[in-house]
Protein backbone atom coordinates (compact mmCIF):
# COMPACT_ATOMS: atom_id res chain seq x y z
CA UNK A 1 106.66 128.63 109.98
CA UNK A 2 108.26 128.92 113.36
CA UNK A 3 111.89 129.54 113.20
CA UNK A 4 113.63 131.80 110.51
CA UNK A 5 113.68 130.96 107.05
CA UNK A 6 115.98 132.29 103.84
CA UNK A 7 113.38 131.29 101.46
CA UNK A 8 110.57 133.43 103.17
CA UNK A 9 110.12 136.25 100.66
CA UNK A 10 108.78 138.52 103.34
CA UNK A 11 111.06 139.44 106.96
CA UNK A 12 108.87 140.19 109.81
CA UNK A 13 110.66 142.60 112.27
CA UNK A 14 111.67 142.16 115.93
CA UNK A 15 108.37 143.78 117.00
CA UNK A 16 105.85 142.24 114.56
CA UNK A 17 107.61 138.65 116.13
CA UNK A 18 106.72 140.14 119.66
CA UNK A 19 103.48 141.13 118.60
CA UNK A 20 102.45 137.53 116.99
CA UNK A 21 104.05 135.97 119.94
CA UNK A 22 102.47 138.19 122.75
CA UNK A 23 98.42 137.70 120.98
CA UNK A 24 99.18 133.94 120.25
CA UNK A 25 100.16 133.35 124.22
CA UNK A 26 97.04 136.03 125.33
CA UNK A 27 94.65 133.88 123.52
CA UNK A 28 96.26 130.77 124.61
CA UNK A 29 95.89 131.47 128.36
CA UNK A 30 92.28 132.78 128.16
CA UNK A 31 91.44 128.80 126.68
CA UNK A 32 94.38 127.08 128.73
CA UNK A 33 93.69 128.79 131.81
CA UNK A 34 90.97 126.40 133.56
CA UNK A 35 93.50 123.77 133.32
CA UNK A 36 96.46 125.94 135.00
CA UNK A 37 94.12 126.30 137.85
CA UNK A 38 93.59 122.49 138.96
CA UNK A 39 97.25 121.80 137.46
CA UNK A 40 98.79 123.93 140.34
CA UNK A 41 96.03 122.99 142.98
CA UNK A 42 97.42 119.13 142.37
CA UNK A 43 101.43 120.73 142.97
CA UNK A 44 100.69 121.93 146.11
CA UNK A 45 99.23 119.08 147.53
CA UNK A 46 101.81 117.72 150.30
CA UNK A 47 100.02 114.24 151.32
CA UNK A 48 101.57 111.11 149.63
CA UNK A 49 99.60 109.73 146.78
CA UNK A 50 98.50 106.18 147.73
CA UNK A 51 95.17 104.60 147.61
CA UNK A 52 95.36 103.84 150.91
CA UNK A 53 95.33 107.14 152.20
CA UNK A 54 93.04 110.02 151.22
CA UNK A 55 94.53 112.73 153.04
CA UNK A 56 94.48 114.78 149.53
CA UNK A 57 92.13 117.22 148.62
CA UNK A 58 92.09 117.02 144.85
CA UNK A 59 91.86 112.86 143.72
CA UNK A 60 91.47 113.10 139.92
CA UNK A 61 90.33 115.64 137.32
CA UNK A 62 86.71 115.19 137.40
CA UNK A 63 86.70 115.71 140.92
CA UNK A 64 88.98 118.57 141.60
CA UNK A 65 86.47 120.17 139.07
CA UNK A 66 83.59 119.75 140.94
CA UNK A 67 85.00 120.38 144.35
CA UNK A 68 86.32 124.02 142.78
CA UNK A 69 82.95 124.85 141.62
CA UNK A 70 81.10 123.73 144.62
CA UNK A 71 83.44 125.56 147.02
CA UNK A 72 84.41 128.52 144.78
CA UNK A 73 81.87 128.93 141.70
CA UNK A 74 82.72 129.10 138.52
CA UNK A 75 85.09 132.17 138.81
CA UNK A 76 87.69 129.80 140.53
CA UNK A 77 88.94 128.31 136.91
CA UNK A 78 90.27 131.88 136.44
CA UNK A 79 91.81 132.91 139.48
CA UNK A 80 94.76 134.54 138.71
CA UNK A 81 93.81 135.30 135.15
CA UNK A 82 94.60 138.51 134.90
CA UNK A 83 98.36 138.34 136.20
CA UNK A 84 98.13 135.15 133.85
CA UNK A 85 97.59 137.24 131.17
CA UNK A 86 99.84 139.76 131.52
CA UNK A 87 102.22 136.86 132.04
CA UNK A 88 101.63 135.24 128.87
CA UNK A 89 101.55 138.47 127.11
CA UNK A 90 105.35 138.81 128.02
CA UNK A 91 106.35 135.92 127.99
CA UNK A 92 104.88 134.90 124.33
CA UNK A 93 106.65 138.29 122.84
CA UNK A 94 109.66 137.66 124.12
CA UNK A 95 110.06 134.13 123.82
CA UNK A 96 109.06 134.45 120.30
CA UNK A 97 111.13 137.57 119.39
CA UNK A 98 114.21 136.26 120.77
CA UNK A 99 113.62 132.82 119.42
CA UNK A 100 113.38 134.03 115.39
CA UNK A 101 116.81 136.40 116.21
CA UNK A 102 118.34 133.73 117.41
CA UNK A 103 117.34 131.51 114.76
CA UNK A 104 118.46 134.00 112.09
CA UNK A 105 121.78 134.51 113.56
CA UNK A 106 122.32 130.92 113.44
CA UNK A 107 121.52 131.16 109.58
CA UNK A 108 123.78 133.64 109.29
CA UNK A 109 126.52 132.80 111.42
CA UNK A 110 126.72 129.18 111.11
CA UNK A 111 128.12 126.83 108.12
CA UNK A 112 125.19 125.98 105.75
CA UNK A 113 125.06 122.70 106.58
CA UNK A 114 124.93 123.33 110.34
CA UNK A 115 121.11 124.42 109.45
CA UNK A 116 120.18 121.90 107.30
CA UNK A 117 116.87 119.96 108.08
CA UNK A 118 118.88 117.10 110.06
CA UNK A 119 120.54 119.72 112.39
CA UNK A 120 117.43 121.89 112.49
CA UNK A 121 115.82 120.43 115.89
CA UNK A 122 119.24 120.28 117.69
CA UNK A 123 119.54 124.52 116.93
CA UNK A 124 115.97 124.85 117.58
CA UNK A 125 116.16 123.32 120.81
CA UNK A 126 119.28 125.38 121.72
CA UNK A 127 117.79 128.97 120.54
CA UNK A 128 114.37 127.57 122.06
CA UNK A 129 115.64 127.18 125.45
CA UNK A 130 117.44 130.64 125.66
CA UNK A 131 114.97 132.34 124.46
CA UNK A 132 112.63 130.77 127.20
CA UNK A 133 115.33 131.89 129.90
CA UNK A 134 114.84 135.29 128.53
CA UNK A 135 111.44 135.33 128.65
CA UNK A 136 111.35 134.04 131.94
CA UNK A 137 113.82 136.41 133.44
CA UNK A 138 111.32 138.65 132.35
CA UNK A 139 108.32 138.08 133.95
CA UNK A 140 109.52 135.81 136.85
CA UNK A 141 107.27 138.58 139.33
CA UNK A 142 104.22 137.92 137.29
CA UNK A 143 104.38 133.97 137.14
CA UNK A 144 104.91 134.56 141.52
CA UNK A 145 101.65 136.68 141.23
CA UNK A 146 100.21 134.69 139.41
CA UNK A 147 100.75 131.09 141.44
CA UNK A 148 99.73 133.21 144.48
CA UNK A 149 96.47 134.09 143.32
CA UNK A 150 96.12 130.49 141.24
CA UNK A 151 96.44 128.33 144.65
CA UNK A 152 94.09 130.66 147.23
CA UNK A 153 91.00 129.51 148.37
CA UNK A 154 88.37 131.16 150.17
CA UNK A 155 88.59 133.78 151.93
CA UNK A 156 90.54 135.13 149.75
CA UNK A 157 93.86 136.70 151.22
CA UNK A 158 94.55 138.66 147.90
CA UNK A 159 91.86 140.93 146.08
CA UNK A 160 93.66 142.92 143.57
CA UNK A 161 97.33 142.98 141.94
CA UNK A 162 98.19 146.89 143.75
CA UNK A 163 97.14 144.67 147.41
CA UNK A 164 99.03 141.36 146.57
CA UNK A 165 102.40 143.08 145.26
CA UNK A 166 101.91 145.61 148.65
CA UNK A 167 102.23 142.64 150.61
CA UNK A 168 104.45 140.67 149.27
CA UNK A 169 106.93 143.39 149.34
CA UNK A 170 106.40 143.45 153.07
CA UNK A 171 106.85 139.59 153.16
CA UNK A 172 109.93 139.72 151.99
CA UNK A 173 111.11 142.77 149.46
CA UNK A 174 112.14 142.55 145.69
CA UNK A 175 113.60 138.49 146.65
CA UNK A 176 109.81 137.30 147.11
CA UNK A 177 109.15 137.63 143.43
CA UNK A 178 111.82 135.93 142.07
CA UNK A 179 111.11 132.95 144.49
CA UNK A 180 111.47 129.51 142.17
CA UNK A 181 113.93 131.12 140.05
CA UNK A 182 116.55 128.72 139.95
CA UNK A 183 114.90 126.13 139.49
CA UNK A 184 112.41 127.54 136.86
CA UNK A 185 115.42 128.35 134.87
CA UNK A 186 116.81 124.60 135.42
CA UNK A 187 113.49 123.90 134.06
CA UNK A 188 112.54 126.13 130.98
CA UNK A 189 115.60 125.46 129.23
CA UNK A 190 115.16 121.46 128.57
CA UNK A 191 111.28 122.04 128.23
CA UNK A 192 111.18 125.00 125.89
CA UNK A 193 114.06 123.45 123.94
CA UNK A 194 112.36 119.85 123.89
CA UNK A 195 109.38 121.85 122.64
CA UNK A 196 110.73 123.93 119.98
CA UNK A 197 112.85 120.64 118.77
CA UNK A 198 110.19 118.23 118.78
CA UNK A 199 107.87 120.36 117.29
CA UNK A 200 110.98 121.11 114.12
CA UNK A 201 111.37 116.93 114.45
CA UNK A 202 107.08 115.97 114.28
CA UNK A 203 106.50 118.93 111.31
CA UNK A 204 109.36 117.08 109.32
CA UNK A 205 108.23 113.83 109.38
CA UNK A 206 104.79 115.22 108.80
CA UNK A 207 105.44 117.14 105.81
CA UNK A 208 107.08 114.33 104.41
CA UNK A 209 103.94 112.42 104.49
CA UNK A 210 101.06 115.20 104.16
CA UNK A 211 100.89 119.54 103.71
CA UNK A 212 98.05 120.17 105.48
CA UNK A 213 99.18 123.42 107.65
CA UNK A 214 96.73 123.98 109.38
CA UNK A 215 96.01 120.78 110.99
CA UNK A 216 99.66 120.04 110.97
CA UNK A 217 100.87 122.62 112.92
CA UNK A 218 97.63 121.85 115.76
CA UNK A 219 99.01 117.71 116.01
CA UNK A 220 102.24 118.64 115.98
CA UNK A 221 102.22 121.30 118.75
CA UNK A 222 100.11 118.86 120.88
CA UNK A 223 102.86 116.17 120.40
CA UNK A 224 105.11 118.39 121.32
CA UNK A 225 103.85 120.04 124.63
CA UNK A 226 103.13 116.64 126.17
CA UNK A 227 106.89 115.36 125.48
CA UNK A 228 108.45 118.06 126.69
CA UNK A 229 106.58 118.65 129.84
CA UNK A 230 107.21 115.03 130.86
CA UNK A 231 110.62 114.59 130.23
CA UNK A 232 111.00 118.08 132.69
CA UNK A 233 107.56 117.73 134.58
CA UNK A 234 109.27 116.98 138.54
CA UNK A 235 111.12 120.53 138.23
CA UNK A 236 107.83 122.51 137.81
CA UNK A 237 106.38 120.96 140.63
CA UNK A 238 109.19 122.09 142.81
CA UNK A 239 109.11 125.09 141.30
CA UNK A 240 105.53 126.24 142.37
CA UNK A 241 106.19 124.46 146.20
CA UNK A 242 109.13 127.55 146.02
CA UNK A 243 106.92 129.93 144.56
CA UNK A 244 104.30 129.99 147.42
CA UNK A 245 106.28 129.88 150.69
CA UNK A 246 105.38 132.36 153.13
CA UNK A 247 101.94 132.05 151.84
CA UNK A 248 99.96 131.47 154.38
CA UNK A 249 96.66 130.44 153.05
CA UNK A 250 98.53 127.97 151.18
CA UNK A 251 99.80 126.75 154.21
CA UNK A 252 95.79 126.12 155.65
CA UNK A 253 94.56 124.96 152.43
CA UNK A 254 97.06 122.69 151.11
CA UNK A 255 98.68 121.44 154.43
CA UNK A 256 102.19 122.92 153.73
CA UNK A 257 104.07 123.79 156.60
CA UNK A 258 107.91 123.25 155.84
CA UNK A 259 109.88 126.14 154.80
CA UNK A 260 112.10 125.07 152.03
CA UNK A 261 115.89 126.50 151.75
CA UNK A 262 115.99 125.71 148.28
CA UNK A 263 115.80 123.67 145.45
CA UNK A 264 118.08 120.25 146.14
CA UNK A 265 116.42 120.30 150.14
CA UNK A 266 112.84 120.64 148.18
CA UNK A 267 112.93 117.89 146.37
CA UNK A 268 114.84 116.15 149.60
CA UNK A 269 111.81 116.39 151.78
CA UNK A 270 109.14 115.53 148.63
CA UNK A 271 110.81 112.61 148.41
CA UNK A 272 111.29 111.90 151.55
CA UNK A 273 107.50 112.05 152.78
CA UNK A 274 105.34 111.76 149.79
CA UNK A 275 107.85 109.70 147.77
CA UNK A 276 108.78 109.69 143.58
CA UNK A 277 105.28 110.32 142.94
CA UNK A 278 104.91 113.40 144.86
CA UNK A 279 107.43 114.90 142.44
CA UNK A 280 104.66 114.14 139.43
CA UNK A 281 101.81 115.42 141.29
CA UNK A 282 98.79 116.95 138.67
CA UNK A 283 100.52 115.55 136.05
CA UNK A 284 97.42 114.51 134.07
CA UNK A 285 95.71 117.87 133.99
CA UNK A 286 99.40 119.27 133.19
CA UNK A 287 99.55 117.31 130.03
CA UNK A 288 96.28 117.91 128.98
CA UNK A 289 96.85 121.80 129.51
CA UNK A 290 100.73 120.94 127.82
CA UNK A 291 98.72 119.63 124.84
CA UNK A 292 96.05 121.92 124.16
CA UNK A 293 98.28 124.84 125.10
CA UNK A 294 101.33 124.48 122.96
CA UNK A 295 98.85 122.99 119.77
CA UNK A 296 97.32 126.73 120.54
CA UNK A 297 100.18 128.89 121.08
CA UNK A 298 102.08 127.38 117.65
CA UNK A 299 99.08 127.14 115.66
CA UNK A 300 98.23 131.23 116.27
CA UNK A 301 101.63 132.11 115.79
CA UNK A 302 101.70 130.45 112.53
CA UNK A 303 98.49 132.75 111.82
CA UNK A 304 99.71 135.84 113.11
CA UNK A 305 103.14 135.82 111.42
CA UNK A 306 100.66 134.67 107.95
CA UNK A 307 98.41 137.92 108.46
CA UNK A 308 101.35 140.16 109.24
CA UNK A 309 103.12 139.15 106.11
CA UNK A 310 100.30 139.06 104.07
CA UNK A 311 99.68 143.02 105.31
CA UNK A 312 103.17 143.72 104.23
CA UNK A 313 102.29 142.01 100.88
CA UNK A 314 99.01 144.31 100.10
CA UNK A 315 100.92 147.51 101.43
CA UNK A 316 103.69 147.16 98.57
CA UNK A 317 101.37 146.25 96.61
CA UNK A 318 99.28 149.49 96.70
């Protein structure tokens, strides 16, 4: 069960949450990661979408995958993996930490009826999106890294983490890696807390009808990633555009050439020349990462907190 319970015989601590969280989002990235890759390839594309015009590099899925392979090899679909991972390692145990503390202050603190089953998607969609603001705060140099090295072609202008974060620094100091901030935190908090709510809101209904965990927890997750990363999908996209100025090989590869002053003038000038649809750019490899992503990252959590408890279970018992 995501979320804290009273009824659960057995209390996990604040670092067995970080732990489940932090091997449930590894795990999740090594699978998800392929689809990161051509998601943020699609973002930085500048050229209007129109049929008309095929200015773009990347035209669909199939064909940004064969184009990446052809160009790049194989090893392209994991560019950036390791700052990824490290990434998703933070982000996962903190997220998740913060998220069942939260939760279990709310049991505490609250009236009882406050956490009944009919509130239980509003709270989890309020403790969901701070603890995703937490988590981001976090590792907001990573995620930088990690766009940097996602969206590079060939050459390559970074070959190792020590090289990238040298010269970065010398782009522009400590204020480089927190590039996209603001708008990542606009972000994270209605998608994590759509996520964590419509994932409280699709179990419900679901146990109601069947109790098949296992299964239940995969469908459910998958329902949930794709509704929250629609209803919030426009803010990601401007996020990453943030994320890579003063990268220049992003600048040859991708055609962008317009230094953004922040968020409100970024999504100014999308509009302005590659209109609405510019601002939902890779959305179809986004929700098909969204999906297969968040069904992942819930499912393993689910397992991890199960194996931890059931450890604590054959301890007292011996």
């Amino acid at each position: 069960m995501v979320g804290y319970d009273p009824q659960e015989k057995v209390e996990l601590t604040s670092t067995e949450y970080a732990v489940a969280g932090g091997v449930s989002g590894f795990i999740t990235r090594a699978a998800c990661n392929p689809l990161d890759v051509i998601k943020i390839r699609f973002q930085l594309q500048v050229e209007p979408i129109k049929k008309s015009q095929h200015g773009g590099k990347y035209k669909s899925i199939p064909q940004a995958i064969v184009t990446l392979f052809r160009e790049e090899g194989i090893t392209a679909f994991w560019k950036g993996h390791v700052p990824a991972q490290l990434l998703s390692l933070i982000y996962g145990a903190v997220q998740f930490a913060v998220f069942e503390q939260l939760t279990k202050q709310a049991w505490e603190q609250l009236p009882p009826e406050a956490c009944s089953s009919s509130w239980k998607p509003a709270l989890h969609f309020v403790c969901g999106g701070l603890s995703a603001m937490a988590a981001t705060c976090a590792c907001q140099p990573v995620d930088v890294l990690r766009t940097r090295f996602s969206s590079q072609g060939e050459p390559k202008v970074y070959h190792s983490i020590p090289q990238a974060v040298s010269a970065m620094w010398r782009e522009g100091g400590p204020r480089t890696f927190y590039r996209g901030l603001s708008p990542t935190l606009v972000q994270i908090f209605p998608y994590a807390g759509f996520q964590f709510a419509t994932f409280a809101m699709f179990t419900s209904a679901w146990e109601s009808i069947s109790d098949q965990g296992g299964v239940k927890t995969l469908v459910c997750g998958a329902g949930a990633g794709v509704v929250s990363k629609t209803l919030v999908y426009p803010l990601d996209v401007v996020k990453k555009r943030l994320q890579v100025q003063g990268f220049d090989h992003a600048r040859r590869s991708f055609g962008q050439v317009r230094a953004y002053t922040g968020l409100v003038h970024c999504v100014q000038c999308m509009l302005r020349e590659e209109g609405t649809r510019g601002l939902f750019k890779g959305l179809s490899p986004s929700l098909l990462k969204a999906a297969c992503a968040s069904s992942l990252i819930f499912f393993l959590y689910e397992q991890c907190c199960h194996a931890l408890r059931l450890s604590h279970r054959v301890y007292t018992y011996r």
